[in-house]
Protein backbone atom coordinates (compact mmCIF):
# COMPACT_ATOMS: atom_id res chain seq x y z
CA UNK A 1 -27.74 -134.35 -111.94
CA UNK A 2 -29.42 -132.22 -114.79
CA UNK A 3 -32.86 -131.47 -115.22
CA UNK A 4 -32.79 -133.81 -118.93
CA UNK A 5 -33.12 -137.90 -117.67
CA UNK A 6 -32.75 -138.80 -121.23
CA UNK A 7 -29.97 -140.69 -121.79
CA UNK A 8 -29.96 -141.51 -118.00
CA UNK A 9 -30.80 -145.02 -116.47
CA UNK A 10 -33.82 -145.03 -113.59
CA UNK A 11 -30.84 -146.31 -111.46
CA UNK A 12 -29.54 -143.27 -109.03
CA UNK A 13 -26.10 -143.16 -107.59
CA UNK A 14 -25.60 -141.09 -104.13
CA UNK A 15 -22.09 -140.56 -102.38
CA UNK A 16 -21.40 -138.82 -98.89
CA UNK A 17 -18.20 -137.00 -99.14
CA UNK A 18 -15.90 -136.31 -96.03
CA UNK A 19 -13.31 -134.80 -94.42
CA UNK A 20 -10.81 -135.36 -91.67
CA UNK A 21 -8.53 -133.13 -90.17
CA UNK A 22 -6.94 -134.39 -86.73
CA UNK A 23 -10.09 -135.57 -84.89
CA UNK A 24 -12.80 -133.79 -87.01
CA UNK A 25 -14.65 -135.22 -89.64
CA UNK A 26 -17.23 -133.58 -91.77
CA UNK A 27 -19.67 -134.34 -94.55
CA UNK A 28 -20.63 -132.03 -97.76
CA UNK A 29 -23.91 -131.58 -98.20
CA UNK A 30 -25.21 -129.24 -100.92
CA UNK A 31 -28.13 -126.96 -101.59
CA UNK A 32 -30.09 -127.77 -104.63
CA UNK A 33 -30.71 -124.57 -106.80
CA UNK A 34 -33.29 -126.70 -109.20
CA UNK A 35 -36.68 -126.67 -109.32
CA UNK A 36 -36.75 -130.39 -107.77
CA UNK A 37 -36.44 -130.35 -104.01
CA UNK A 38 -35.55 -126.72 -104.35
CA UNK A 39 -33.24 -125.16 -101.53
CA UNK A 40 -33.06 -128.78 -99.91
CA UNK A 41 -29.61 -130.20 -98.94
CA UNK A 42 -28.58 -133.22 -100.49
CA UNK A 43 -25.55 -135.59 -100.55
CA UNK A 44 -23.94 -135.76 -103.64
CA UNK A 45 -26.65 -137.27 -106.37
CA UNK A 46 -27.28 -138.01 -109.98
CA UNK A 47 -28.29 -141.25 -112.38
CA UNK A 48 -26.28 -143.75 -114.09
CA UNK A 49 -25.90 -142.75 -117.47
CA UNK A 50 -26.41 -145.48 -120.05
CA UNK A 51 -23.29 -147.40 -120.23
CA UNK A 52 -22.08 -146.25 -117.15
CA UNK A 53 -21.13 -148.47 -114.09
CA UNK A 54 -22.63 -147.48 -110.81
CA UNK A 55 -18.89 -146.36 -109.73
CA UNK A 56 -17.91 -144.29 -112.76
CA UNK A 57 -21.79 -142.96 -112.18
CA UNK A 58 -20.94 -141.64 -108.77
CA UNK A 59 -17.30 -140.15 -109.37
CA UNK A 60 -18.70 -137.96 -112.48
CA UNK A 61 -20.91 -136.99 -110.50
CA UNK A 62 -18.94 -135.57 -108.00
CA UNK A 63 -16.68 -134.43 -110.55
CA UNK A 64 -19.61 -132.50 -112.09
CA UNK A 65 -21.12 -130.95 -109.05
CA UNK A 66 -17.99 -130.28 -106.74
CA UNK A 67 -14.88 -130.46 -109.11
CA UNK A 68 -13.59 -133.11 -106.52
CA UNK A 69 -11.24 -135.89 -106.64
CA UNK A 70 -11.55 -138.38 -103.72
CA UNK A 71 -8.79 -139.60 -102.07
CA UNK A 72 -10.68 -142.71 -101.16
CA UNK A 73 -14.00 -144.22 -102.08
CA UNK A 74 -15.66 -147.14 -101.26
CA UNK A 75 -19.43 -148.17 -102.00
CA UNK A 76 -21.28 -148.11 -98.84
CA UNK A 77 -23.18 -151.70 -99.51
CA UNK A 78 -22.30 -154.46 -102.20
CA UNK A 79 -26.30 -153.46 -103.80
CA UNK A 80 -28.83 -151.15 -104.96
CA UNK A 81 -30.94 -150.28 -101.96
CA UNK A 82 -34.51 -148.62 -102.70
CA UNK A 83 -35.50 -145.49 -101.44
CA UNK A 84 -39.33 -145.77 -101.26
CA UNK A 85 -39.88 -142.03 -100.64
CA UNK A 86 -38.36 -141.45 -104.13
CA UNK A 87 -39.66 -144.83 -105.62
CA UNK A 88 -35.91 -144.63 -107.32
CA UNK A 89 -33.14 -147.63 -106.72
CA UNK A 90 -29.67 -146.02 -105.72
CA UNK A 91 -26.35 -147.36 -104.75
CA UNK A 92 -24.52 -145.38 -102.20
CA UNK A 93 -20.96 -144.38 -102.25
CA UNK A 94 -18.51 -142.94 -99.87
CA UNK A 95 -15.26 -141.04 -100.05
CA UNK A 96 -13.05 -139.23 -98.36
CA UNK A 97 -10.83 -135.90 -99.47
CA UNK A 98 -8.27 -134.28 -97.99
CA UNK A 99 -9.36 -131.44 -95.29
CA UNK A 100 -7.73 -128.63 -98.05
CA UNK A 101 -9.79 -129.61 -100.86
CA UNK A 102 -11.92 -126.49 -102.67
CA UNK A 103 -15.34 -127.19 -103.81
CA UNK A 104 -17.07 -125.52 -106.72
CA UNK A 105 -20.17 -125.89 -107.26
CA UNK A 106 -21.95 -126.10 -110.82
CA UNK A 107 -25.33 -124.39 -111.20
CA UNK A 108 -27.38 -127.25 -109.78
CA UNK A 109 -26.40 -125.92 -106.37
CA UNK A 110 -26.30 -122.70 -104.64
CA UNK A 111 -24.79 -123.62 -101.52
CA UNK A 112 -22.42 -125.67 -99.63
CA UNK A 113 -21.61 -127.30 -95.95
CA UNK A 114 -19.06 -129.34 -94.64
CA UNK A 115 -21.48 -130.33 -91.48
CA UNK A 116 -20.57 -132.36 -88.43
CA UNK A 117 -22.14 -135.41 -89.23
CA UNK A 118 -23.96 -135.81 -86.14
CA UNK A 119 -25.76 -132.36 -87.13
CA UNK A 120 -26.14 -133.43 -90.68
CA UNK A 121 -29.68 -135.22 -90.60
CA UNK A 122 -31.58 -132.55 -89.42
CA UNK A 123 -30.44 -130.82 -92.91
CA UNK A 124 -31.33 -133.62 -94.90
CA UNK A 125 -35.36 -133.88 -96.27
CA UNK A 126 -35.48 -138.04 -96.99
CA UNK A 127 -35.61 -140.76 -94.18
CA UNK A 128 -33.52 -142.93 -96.87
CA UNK A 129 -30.79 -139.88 -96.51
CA UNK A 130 -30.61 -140.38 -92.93
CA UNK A 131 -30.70 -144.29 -92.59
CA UNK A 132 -27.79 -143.96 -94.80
CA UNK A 133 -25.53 -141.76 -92.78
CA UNK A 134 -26.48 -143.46 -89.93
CA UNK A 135 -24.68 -146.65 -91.29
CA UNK A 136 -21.72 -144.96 -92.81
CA UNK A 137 -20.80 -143.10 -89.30
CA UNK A 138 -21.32 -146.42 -87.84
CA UNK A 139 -19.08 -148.48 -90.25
CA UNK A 140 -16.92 -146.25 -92.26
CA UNK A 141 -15.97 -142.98 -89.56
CA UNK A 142 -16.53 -145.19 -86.27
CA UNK A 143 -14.55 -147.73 -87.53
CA UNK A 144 -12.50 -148.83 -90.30
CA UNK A 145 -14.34 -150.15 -93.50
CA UNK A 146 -14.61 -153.32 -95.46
CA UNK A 147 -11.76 -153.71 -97.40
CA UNK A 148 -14.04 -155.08 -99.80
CA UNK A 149 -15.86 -152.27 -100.28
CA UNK A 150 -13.13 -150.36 -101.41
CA UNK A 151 -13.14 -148.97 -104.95
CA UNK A 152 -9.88 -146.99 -104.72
């Protein structure tokens, strides 16, 4: 997400990206290098552009920030859900990449971390981040998700 909201909706998208390989699965979390929440890890985040969908919001964003292509991604709830420590309405996303993908990073991050995601909330600053992967491991890695959810 860039520093410039103009041209952006007041509508965030958010998307925990993971990995599987055999019986391991991680999530990317990324250190912001902006002067927001500086040096903080994040999921990947951004606003809806005008025009935008929430879905095509998400995937450029993790286009932009990690040059990734999900194999799979699903929204994590059919609406919007607010995050009262940002005062900011988000839908959440989730997808899934192969264990070989490379990430690069643009220059809104300095750092990277494919974390176990039972060691993944400590790293993350917002009790809306956590809540969120709490539910995910619980109904997209501990079991299999709602087919409805699905998005590709």
């Amino acid at each position: 997400m860039t520093g410039d909201l103009q041209g952006h909706t007041d509508i965030g998208v958010a998307t925990f990206l993971f990995r599987r390989h055999d019986s391991t699965v991680e999530v990317l979390l990324l250190r912001r290098a902006t002067r927001r929440l500086f040096r903080h890890w994040f999921p990947i985040e951004g606003r809806i552009d005008v025009g935008e969908t929430p879905e095509q919001a998400a995937l450029r964003e993790v286009r932009e920030e990690t040059h990734i292509h999900p194999a799979e991604f699903f929204r994590e709830q059919r609406e919007p859900v607010l995050l009262v420590d940002l005062g900011l309405s988000i839908y959440v996303f989730v997808g899934f990449t192969n264990p070989s993908t490379q990430v690069v990073l643009n220059d809104e991050h300095s750092a990277f971390a494919w974390v176990n995601p039972a060691e993944a909330p400590i790293r993350l600053p917002l009790p809306s981040q956590r809540a969120a992967l709490c539910r995910i491991c619980e109904h997209f890695i501990l079991q299999q998700p709602e087919e409805t959810l699905r998005v590709f």
